[in-house]
PDB file of N, CA and C in Angstrom:
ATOM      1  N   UNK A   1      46.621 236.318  39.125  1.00  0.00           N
ATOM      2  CA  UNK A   1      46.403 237.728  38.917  1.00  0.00           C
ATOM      3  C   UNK A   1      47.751 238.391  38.630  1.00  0.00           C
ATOM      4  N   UNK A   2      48.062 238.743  37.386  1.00  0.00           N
ATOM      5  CA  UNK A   2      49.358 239.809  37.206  1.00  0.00           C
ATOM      6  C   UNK A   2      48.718 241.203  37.188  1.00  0.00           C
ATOM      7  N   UNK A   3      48.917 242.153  38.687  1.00  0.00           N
ATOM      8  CA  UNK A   3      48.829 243.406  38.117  1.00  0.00           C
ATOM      9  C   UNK A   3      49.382 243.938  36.614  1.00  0.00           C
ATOM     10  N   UNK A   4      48.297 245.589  37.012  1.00  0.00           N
ATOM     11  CA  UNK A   4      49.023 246.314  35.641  1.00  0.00           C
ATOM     12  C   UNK A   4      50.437 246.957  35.942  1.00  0.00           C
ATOM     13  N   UNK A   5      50.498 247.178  36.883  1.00  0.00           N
ATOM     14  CA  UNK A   5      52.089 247.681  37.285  1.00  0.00           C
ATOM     15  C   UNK A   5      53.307 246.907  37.029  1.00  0.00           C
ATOM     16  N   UNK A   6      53.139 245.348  36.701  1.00  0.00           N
ATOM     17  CA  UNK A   6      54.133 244.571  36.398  1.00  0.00           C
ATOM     18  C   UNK A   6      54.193 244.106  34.750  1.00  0.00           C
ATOM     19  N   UNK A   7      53.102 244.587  33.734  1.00  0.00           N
ATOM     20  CA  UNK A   7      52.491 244.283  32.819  1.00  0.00           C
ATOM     21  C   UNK A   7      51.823 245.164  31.723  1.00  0.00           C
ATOM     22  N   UNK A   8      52.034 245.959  31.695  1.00  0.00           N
ATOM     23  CA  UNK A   8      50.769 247.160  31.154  1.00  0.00           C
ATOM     24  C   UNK A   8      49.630 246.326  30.092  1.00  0.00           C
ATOM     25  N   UNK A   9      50.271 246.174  29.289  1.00  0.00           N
ATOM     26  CA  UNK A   9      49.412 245.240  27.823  1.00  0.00           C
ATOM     27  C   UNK A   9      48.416 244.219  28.649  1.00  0.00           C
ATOM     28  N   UNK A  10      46.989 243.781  28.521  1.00  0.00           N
ATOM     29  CA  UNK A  10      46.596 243.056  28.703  1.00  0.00           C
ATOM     30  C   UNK A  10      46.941 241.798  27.708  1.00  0.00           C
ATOM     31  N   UNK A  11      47.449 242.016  27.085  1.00  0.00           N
ATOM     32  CA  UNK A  11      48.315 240.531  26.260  1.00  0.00           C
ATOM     33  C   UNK A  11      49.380 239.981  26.744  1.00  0.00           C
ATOM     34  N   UNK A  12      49.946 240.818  27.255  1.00  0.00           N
ATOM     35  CA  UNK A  12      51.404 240.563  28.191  1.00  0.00           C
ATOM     36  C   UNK A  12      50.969 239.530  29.603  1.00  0.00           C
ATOM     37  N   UNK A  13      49.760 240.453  29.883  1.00  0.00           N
ATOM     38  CA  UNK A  13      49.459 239.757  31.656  1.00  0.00           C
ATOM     39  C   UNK A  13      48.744 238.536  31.024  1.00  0.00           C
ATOM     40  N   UNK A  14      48.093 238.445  29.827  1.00  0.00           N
ATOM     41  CA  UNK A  14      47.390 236.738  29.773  1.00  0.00           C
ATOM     42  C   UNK A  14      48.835 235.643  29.361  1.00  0.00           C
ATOM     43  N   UNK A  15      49.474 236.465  28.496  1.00  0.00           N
ATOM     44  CA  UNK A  15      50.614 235.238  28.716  1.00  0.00           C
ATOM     45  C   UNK A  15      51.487 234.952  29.558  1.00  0.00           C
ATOM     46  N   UNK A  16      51.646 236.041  30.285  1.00  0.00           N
ATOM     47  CA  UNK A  16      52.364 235.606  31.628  1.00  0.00           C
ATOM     48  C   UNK A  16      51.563 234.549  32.487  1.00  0.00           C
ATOM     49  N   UNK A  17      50.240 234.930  32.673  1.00  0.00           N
ATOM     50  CA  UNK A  17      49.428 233.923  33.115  1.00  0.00           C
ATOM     51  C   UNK A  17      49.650 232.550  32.569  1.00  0.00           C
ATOM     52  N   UNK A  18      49.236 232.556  31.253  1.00  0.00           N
ATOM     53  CA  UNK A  18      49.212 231.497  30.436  1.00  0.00           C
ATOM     54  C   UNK A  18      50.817 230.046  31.079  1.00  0.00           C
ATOM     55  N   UNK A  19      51.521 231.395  31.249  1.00  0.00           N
ATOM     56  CA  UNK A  19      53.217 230.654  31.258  1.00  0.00           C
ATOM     57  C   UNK A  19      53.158 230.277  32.895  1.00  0.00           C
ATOM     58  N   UNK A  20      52.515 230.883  33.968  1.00  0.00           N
ATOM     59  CA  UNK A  20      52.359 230.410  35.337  1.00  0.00           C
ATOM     60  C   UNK A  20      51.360 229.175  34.664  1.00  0.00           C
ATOM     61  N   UNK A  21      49.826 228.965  34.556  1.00  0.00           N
ATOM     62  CA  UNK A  21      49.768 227.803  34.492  1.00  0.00           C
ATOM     63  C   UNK A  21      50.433 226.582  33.771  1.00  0.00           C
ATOM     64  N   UNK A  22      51.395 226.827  32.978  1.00  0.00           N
ATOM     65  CA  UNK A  22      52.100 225.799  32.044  1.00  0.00           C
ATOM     66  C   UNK A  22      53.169 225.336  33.077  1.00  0.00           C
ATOM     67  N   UNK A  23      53.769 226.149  34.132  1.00  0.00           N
ATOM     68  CA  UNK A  23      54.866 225.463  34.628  1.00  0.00           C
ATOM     69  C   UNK A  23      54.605 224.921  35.838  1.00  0.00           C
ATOM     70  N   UNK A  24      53.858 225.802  36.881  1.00  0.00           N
ATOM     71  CA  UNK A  24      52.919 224.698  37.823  1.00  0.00           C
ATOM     72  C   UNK A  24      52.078 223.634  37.503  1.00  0.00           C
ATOM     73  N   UNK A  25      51.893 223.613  36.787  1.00  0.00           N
ATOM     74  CA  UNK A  25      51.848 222.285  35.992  1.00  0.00           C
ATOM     75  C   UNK A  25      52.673 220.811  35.740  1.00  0.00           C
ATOM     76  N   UNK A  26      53.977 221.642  35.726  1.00  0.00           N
ATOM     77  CA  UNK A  26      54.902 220.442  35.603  1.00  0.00           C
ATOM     78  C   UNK A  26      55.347 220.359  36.952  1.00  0.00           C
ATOM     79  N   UNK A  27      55.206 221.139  38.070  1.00  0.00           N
ATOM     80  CA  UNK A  27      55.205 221.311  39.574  1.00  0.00           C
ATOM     81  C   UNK A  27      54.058 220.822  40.606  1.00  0.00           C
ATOM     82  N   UNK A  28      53.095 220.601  39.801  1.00  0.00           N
ATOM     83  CA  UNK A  28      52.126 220.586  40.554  1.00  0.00           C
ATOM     84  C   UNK A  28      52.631 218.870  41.072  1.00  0.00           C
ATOM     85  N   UNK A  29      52.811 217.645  40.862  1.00  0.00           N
ATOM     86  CA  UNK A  29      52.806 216.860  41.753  1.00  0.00           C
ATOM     87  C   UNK A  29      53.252 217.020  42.790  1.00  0.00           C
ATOM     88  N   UNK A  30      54.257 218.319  42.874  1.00  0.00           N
ATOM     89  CA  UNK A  30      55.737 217.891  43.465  1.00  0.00           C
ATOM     90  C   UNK A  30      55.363 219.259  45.099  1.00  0.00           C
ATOM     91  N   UNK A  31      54.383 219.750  44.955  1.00  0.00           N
ATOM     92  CA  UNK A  31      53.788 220.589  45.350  1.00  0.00           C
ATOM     93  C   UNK A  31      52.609 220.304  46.599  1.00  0.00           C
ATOM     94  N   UNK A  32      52.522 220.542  47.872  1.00  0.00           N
ATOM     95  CA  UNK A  32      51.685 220.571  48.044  1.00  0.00           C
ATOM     96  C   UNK A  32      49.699 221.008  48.218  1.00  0.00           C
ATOM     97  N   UNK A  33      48.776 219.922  48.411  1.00  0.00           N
ATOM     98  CA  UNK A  33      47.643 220.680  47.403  1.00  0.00           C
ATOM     99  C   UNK A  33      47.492 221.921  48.372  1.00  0.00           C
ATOM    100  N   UNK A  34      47.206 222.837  47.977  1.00  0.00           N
ATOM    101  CA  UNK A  34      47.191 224.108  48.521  1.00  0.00           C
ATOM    102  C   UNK A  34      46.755 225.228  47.654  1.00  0.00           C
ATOM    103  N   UNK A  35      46.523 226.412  47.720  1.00  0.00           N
ATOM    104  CA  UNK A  35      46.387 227.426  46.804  1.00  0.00           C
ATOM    105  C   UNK A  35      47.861 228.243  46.785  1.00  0.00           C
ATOM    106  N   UNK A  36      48.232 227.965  46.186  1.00  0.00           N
ATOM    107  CA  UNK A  36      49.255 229.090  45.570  1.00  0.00           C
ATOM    108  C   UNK A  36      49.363 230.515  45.054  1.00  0.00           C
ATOM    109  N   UNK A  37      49.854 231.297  45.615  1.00  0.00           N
ATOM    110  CA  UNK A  37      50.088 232.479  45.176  1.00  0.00           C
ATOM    111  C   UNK A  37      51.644 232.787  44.399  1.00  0.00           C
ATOM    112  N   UNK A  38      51.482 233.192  43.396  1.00  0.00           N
ATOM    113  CA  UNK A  38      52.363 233.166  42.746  1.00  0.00           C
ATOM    114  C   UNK A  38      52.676 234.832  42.490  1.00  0.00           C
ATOM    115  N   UNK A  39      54.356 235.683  42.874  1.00  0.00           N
ATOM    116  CA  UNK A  39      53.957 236.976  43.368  1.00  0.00           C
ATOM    117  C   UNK A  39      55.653 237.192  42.281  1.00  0.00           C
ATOM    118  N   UNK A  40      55.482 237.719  41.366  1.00  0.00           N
ATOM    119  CA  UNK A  40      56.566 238.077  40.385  1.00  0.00           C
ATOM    120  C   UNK A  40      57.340 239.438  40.500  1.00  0.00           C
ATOM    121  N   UNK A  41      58.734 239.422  40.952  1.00  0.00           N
ATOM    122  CA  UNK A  41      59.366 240.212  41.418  1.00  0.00           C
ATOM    123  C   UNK A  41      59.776 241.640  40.394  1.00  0.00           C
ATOM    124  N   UNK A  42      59.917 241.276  39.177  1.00  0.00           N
ATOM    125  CA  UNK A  42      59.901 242.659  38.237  1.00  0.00           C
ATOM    126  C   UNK A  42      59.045 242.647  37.232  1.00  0.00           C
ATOM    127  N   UNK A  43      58.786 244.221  36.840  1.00  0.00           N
ATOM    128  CA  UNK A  43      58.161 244.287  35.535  1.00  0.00           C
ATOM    129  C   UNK A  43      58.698 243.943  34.714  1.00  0.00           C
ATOM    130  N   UNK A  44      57.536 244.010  33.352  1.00  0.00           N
ATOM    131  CA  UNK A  44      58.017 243.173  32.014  1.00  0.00           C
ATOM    132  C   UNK A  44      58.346 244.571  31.434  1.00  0.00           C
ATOM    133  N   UNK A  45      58.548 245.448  30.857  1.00  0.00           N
ATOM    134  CA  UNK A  45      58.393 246.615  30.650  1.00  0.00           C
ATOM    135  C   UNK A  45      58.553 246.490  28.777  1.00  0.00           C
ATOM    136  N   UNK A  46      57.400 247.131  28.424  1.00  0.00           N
ATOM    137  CA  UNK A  46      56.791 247.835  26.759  1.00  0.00           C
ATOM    138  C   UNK A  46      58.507 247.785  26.422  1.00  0.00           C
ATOM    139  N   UNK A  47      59.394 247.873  26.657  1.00  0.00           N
ATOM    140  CA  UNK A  47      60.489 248.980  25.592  1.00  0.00           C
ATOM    141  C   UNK A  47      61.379 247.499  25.499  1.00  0.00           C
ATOM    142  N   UNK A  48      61.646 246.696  26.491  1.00  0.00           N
ATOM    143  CA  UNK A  48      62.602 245.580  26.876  1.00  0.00           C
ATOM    144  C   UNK A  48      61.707 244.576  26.307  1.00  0.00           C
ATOM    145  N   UNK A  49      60.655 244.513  25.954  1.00  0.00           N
ATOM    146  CA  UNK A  49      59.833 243.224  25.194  1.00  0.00           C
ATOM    147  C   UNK A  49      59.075 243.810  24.509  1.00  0.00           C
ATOM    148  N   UNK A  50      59.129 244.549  23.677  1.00  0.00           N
ATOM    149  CA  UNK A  50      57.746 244.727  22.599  1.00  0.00           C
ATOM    150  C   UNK A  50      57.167 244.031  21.826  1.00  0.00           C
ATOM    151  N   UNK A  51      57.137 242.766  21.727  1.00  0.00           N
ATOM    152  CA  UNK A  51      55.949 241.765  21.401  1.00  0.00           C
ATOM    153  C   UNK A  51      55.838 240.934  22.628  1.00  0.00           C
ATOM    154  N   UNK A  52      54.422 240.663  23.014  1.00  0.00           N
ATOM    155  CA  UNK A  52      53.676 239.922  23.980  1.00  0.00           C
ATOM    156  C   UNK A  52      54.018 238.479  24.062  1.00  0.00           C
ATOM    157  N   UNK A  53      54.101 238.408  22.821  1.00  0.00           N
ATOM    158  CA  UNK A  53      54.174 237.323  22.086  1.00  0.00           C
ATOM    159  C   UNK A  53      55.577 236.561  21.519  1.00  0.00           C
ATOM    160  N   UNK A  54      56.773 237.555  22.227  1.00  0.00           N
ATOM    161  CA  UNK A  54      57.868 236.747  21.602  1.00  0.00           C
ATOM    162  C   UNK A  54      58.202 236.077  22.598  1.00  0.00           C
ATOM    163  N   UNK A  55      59.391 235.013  22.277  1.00  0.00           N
ATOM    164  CA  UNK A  55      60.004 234.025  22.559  1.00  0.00           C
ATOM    165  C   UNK A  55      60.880 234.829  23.731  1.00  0.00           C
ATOM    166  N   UNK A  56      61.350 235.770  23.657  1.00  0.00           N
ATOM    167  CA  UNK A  56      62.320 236.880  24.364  1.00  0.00           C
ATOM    168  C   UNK A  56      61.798 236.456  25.747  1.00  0.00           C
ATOM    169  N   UNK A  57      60.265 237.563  25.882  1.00  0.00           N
ATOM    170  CA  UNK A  57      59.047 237.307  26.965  1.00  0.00           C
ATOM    171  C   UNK A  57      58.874 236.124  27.373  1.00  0.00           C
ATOM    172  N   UNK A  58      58.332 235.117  26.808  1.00  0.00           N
ATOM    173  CA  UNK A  58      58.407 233.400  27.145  1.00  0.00           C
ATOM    174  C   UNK A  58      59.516 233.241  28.304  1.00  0.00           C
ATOM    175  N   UNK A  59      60.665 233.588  27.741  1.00  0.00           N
ATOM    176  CA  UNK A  59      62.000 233.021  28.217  1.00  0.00           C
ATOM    177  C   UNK A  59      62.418 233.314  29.307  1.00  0.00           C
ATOM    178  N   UNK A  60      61.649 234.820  29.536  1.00  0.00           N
ATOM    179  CA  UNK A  60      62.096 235.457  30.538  1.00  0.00           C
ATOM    180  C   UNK A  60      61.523 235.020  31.486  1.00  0.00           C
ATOM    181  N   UNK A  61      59.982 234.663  31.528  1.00  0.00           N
ATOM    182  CA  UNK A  61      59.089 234.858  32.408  1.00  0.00           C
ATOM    183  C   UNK A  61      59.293 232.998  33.049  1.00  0.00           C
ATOM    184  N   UNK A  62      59.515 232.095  31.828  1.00  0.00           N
ATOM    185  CA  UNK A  62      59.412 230.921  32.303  1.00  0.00           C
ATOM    186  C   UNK A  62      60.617 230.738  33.167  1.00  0.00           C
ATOM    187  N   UNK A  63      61.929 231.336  33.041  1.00  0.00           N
ATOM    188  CA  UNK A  63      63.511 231.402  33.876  1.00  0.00           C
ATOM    189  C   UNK A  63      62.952 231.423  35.226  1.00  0.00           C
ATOM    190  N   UNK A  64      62.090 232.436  35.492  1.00  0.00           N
ATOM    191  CA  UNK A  64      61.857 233.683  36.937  1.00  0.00           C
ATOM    192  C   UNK A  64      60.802 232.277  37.486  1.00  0.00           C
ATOM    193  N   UNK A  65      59.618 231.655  36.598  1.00  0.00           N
ATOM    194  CA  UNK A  65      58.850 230.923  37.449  1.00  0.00           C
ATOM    195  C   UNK A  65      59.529 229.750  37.907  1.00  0.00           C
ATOM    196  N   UNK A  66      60.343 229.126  36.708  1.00  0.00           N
ATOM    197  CA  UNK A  66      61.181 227.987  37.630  1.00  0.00           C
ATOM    198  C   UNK A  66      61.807 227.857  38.389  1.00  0.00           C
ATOM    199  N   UNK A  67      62.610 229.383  38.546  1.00  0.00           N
ATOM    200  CA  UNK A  67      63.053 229.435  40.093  1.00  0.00           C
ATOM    201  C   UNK A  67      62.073 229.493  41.074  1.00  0.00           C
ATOM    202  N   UNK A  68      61.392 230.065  41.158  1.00  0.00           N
ATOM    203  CA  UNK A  68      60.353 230.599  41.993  1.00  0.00           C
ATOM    204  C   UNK A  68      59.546 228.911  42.501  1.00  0.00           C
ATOM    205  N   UNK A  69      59.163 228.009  41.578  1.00  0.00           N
ATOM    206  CA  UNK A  69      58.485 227.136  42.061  1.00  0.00           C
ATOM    207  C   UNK A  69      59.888 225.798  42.093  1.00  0.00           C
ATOM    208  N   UNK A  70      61.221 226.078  41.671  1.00  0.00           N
ATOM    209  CA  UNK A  70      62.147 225.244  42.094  1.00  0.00           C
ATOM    210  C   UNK A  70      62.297 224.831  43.873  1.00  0.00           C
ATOM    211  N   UNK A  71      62.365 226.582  44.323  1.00  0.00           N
ATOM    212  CA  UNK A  71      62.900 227.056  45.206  1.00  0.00           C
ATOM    213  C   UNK A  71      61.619 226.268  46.142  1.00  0.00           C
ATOM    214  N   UNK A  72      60.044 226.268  46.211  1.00  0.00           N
ATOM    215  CA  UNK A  72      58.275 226.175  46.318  1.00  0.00           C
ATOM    216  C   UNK A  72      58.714 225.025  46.894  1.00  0.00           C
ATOM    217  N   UNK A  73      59.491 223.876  45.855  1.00  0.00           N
ATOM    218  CA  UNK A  73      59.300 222.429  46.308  1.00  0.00           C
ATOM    219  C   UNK A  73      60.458 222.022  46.843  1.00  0.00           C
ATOM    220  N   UNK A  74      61.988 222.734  47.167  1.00  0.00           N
ATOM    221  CA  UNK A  74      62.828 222.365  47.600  1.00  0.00           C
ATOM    222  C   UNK A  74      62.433 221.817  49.275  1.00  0.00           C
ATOM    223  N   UNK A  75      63.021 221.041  49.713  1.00  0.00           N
ATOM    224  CA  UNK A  75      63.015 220.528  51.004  1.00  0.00           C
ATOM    225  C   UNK A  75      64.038 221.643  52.122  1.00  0.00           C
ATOM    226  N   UNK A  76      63.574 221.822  53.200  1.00  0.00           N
ATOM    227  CA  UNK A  76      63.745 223.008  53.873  1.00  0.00           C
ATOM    228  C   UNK A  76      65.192 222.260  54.561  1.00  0.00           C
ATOM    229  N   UNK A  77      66.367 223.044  54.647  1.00  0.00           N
ATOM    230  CA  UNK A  77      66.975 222.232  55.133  1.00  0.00           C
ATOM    231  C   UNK A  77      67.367 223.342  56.761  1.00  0.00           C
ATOM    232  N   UNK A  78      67.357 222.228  57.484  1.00  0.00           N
ATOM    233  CA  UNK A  78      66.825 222.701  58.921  1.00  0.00           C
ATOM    234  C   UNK A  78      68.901 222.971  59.964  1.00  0.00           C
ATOM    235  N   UNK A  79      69.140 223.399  61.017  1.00  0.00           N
ATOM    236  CA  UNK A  79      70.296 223.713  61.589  1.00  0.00           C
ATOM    237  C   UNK A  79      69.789 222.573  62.625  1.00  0.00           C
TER     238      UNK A  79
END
């Protein structure tokens, strides 16, 4: 689910979607089975990406998830 507050365009929120399932994907072995919530820290904003569809958007969004699910499967390191 990408709110509209992080997204306005419903083209924007299916490819952001689109780009969460493509990279948990390449995470998912490494992952335990579980449901995941996946919770994206800034908007995409109309003026800083005006196509849905560019490479710009892609780039941005896939950077933010690989950290995000880098960080998911790192091993906790304990004191």
């Amino acid at each position: 689910m990408v709110p509209k507050r992080w997204a306005r365009r419903a083209v924007t929120r299916n490819a952001i979607k689109r780009q969460i399932y493509n990279v948990s994907e390449r995470f998912g072995d490494r992952l335990p089975v579980a449901a995941h919530v996946v919770r994206l820290r800034t908007t995409f904003d109309r003026k800083q990406f005006i196509s849905a569809t560019s490479e710009h958007l892609k780039l941005a969004v896939r950077q933010e998830l690989e950290q995000l699910f880098e960080r998911a499967v790192r091993p906790e390191v304990r004191a």
